[in-house]
Protein backbone atom coordinates (compact mmCIF):
# COMPACT_ATOMS: atom_id res chain seq x y z
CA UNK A 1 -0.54 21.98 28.91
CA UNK A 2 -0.74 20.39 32.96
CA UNK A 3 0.91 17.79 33.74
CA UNK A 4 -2.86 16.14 34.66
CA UNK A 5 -3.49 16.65 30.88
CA UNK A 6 -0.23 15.17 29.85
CA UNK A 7 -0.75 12.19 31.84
CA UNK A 8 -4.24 11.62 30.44
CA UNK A 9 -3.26 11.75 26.99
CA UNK A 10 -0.62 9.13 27.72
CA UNK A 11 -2.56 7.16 29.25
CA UNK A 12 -5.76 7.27 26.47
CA UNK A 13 -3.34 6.61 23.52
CA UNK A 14 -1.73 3.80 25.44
CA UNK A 15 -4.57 2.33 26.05
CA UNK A 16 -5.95 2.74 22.26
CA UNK A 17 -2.85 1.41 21.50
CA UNK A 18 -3.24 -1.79 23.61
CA UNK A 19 -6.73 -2.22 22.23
CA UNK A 20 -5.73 -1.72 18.28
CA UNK A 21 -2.69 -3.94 19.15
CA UNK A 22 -5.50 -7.01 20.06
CA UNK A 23 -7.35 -6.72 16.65
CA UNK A 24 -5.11 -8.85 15.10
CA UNK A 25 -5.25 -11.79 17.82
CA UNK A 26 -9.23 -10.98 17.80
CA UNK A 27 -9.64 -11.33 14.54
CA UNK A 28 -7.56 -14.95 14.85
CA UNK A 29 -10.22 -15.66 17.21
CA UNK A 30 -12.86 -15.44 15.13
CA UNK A 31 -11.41 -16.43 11.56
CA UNK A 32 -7.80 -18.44 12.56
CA UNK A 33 -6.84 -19.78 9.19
CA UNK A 34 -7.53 -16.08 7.06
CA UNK A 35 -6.01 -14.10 9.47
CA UNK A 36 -2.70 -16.35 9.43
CA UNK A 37 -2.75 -16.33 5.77
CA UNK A 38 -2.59 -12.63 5.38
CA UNK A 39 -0.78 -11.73 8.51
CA UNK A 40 2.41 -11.32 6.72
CA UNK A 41 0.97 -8.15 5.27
CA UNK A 42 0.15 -6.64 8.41
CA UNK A 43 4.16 -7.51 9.18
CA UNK A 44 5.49 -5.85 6.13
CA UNK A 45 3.05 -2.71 6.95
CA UNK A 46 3.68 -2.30 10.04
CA UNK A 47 7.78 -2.52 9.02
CA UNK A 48 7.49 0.64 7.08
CA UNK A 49 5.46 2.27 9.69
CA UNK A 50 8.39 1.62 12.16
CA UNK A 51 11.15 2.92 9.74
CA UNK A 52 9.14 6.29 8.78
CA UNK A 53 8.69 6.94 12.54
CA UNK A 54 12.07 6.76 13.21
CA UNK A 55 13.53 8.63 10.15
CA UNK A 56 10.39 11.65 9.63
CA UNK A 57 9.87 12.10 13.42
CA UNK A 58 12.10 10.40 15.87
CA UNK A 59 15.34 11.09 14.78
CA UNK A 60 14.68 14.78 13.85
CA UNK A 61 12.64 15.29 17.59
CA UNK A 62 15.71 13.90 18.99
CA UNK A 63 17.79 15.95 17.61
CA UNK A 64 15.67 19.15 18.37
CA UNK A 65 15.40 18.43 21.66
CA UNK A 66 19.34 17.72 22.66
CA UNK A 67 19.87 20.89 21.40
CA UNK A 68 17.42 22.34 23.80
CA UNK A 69 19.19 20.83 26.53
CA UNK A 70 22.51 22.21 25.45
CA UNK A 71 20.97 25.68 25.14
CA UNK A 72 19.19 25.50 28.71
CA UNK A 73 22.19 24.71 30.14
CA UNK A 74 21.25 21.75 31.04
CA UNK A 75 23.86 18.91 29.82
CA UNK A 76 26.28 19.08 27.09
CA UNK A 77 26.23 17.37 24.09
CA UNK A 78 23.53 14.57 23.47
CA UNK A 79 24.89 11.97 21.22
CA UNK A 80 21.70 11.37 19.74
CA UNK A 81 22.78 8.34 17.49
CA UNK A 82 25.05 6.64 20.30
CA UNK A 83 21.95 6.12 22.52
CA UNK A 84 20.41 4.70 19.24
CA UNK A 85 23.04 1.66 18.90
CA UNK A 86 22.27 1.22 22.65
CA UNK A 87 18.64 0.60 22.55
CA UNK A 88 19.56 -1.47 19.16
CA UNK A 89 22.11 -3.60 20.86
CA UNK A 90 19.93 -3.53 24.08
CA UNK A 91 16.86 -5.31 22.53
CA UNK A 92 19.39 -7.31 20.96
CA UNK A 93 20.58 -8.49 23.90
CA UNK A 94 17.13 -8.98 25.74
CA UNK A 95 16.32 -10.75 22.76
CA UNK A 96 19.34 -13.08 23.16
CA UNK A 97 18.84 -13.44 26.99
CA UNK A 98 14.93 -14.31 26.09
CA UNK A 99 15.96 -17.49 23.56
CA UNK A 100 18.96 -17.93 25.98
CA UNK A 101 16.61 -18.65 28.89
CA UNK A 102 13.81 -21.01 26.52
CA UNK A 103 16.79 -22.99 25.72
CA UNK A 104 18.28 -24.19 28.98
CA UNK A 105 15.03 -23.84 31.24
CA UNK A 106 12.84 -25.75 28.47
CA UNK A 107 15.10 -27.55 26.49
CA UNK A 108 13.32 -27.68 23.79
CA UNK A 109 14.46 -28.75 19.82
CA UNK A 110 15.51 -25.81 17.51
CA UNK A 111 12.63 -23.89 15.88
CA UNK A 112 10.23 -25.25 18.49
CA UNK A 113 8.07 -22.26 19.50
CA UNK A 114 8.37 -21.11 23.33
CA UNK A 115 6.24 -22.12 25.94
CA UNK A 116 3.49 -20.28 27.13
CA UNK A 117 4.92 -18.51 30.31
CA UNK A 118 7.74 -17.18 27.87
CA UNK A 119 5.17 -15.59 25.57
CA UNK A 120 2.78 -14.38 28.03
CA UNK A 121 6.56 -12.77 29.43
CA UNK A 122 8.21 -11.47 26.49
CA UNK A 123 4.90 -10.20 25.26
CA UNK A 124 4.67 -8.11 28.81
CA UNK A 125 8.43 -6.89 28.61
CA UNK A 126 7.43 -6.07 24.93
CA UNK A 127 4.55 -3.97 25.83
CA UNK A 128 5.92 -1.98 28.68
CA UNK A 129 9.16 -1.04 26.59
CA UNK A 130 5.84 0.35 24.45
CA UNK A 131 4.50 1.88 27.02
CA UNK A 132 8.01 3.96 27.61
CA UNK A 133 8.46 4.88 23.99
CA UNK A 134 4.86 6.27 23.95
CA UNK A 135 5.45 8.22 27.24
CA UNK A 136 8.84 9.49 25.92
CA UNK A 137 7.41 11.09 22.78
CA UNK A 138 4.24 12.80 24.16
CA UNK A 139 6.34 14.06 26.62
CA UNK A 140 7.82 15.96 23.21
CA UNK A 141 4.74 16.93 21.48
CA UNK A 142 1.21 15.94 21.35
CA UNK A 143 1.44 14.62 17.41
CA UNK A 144 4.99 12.76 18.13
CA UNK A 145 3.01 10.93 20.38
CA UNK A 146 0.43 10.13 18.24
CA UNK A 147 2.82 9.07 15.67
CA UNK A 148 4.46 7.10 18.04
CA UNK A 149 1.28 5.42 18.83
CA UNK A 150 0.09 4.82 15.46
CA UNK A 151 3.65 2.83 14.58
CA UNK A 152 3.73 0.54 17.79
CA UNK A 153 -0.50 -0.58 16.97
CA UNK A 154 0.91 -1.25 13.91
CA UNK A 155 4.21 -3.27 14.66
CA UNK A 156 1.62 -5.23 17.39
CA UNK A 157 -0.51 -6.40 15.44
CA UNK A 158 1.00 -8.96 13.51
CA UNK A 159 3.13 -9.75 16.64
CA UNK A 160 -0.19 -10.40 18.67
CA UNK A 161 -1.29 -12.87 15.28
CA UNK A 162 1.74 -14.56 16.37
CA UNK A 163 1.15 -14.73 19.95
CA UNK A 164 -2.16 -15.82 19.77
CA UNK A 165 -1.84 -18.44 17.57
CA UNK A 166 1.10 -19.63 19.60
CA UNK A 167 -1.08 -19.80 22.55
CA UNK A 168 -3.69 -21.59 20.84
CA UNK A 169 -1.58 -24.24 19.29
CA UNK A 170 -0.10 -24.43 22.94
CA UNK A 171 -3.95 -25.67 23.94
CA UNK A 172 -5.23 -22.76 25.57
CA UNK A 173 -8.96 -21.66 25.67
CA UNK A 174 -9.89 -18.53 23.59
CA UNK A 175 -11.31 -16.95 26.23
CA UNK A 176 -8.22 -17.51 28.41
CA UNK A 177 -6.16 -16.48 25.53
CA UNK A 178 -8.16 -13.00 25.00
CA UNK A 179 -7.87 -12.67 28.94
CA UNK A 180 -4.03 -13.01 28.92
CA UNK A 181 -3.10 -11.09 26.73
CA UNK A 182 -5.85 -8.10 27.91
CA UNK A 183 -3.51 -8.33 31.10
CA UNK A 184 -0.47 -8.34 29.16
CA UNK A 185 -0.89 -5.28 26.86
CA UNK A 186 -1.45 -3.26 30.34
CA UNK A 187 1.79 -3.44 31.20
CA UNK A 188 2.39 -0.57 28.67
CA UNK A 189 0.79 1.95 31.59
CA UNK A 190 3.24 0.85 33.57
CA UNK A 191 5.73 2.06 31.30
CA UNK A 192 3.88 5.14 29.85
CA UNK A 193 3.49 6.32 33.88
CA UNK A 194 7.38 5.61 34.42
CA UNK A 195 8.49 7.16 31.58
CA UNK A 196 6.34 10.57 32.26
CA UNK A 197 8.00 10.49 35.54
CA UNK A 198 11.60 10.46 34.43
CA UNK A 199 10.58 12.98 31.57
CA UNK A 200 8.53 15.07 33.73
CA UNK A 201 11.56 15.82 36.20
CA UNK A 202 14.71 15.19 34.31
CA UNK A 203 13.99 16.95 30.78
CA UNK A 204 18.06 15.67 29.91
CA UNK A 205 16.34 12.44 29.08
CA UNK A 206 14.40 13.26 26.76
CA UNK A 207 16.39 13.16 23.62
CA UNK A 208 18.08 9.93 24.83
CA UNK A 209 14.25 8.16 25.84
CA UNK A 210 13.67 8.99 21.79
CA UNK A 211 16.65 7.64 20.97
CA UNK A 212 16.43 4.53 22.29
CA UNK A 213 12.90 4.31 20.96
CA UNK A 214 14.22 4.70 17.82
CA UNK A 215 17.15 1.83 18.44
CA UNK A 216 13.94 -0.27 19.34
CA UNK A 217 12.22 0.26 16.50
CA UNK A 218 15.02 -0.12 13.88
CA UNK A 219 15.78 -3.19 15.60
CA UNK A 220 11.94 -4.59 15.32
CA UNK A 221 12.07 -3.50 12.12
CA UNK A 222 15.46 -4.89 10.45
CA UNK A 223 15.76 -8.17 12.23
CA UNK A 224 12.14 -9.74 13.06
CA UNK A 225 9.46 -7.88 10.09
CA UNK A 226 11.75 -7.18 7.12
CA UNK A 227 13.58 -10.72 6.88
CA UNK A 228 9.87 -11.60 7.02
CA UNK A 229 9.47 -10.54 3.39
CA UNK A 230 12.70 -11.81 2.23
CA UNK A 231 11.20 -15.48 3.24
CA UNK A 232 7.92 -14.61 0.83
CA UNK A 233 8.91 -16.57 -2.79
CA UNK A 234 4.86 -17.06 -3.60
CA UNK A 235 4.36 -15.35 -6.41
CA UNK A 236 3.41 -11.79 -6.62
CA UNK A 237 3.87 -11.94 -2.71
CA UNK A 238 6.93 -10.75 -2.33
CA UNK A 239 5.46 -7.54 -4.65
CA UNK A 240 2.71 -6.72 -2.37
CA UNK A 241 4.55 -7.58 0.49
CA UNK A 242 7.26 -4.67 -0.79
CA UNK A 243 4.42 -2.36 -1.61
CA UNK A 244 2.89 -2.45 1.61
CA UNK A 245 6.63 -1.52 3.11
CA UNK A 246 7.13 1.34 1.01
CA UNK A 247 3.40 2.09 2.06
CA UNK A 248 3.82 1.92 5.36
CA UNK A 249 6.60 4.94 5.34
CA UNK A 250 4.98 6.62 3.35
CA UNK A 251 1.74 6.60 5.79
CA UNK A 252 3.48 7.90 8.59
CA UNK A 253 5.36 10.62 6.20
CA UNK A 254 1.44 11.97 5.43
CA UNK A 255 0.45 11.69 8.71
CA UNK A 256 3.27 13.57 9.88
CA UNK A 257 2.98 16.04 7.50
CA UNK A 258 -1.08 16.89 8.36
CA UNK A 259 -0.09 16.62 12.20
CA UNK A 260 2.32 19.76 11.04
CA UNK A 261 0.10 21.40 8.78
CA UNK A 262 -2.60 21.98 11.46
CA UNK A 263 -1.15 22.38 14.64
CA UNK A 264 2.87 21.08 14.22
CA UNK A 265 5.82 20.11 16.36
């Protein structure tokens, strides 16, 4: 494949993955109270989704490719699950910085949402680090990237629930709220065209791009959607709510599967 086709597939799934990741805050739109009642699902889901991608087709892609690079002479040894712990502790830290900065530029009480530019912001910084992660894994394969895809629409959409209603409750229009975060979610071309530069000439930073990807989504996954469940105590909840976790690993571990059965890694 060109590097023209390359760049167009990036670019498509990005942007399928921007418009998937606005359902949720569409459908909020339209029905607020029903979509706020069940977006915990989508959270648990979308958890599970995360998790398989990094365990069925990060990790192992990773892996694969380091040991291309040793063989091509290209660098030595790729510590595949030391550039994990950095993208974990690097969100963690962005993270920190983020509730760091709403705190002494806002002062605001504890548990008080942020303000609106520190959504809109964080939402932005949250897509483009998308935008990278999808970029890094096409740069692999054609179904990684897909894959890849598939789990960040599905880690977004609850997030954009959140958003939206944030933004709402914060007094904005719906129109204005649709429009912002249109603009937002574009942010992940910015990324996805960055990171098929860096792939496209240095192919060393490939297995570390997937890495971090996979720190990212471990650390989406363990600290803001799974404690998410532990919080459920309604009744039969928690159950479904657990289901839809194991479901959502399970989802990617099919998908995976029929992306290898017809065509593969």
């Amino acid at each position: 494949m060109n590097d023209f086709s390359l760049l167009l597939y990036i670019l498509i799934f990005i942007l399928i993955g921007s418009v998937f990741s606005l359902i949720g805050g569409v459908l909020l739109l339209i029905k607020e109270k029903k979509t706020l009642k069940y977006s915990h699902f989508l959270a648990a889901f979308a958890a599970g989704t995360l998790l398989g991608t990094v365990f069925f087709d990060l990790f192992p892609e990773a892996i694969e490719e380091g040991e291309h690079v040793v063989e091509d002479g290209l660098s030595g040894e790729v510590n595949i699950f030391f550039w994990t712990l950095i993208g974990i502790l690097g969100f963690f830290l962005l993270e920190r910085f983020v509730h760091w900065f709403h705190h002494h530029q806002h002062k605001l009480e504890e548990g008080v949402k942020p303000t609106v530019p520190l959504i809109i912001l964080g939402d932005s910084v949250h897509n483009f680090i998308d935008g990278v992660a999808i970029g890094a894994t096409f740069l692999v394969s054609i179904p990684l990237g897909i894959v890849t895809t598939l789990a960040v629409a599905a880690h977004e959409i609850p997030q954009e629930i959140g958003d939206f209603g944030i933004l709402l409750h914060k007094g904005l229009r719906r129109k204005k709220v649709l429009f912002v975060n249109f603009f937002s979610a574009l942010t992940a071309i910015v990324g996805g065209l960055i990171s098929f530069a860096l792939g496209g000439k240095i192919e060393v930073s490939i297995p570390i791009l997937l890495a971090i990807t996979a720190g990212f989504f471990i650390y989406i996954a363990a600290s803001d959607l799974i404690p998410e469940i532990h919080h459920e105590n309604r009744k039969g909840f928690a159950v479904i709510e657990t289901a839809l976790l194991f479901a959502g690993v399970t989802t990617i571990w099919v998908f995976i599967t029929l992306l290898e059965g017809i065509g593969g890694h």
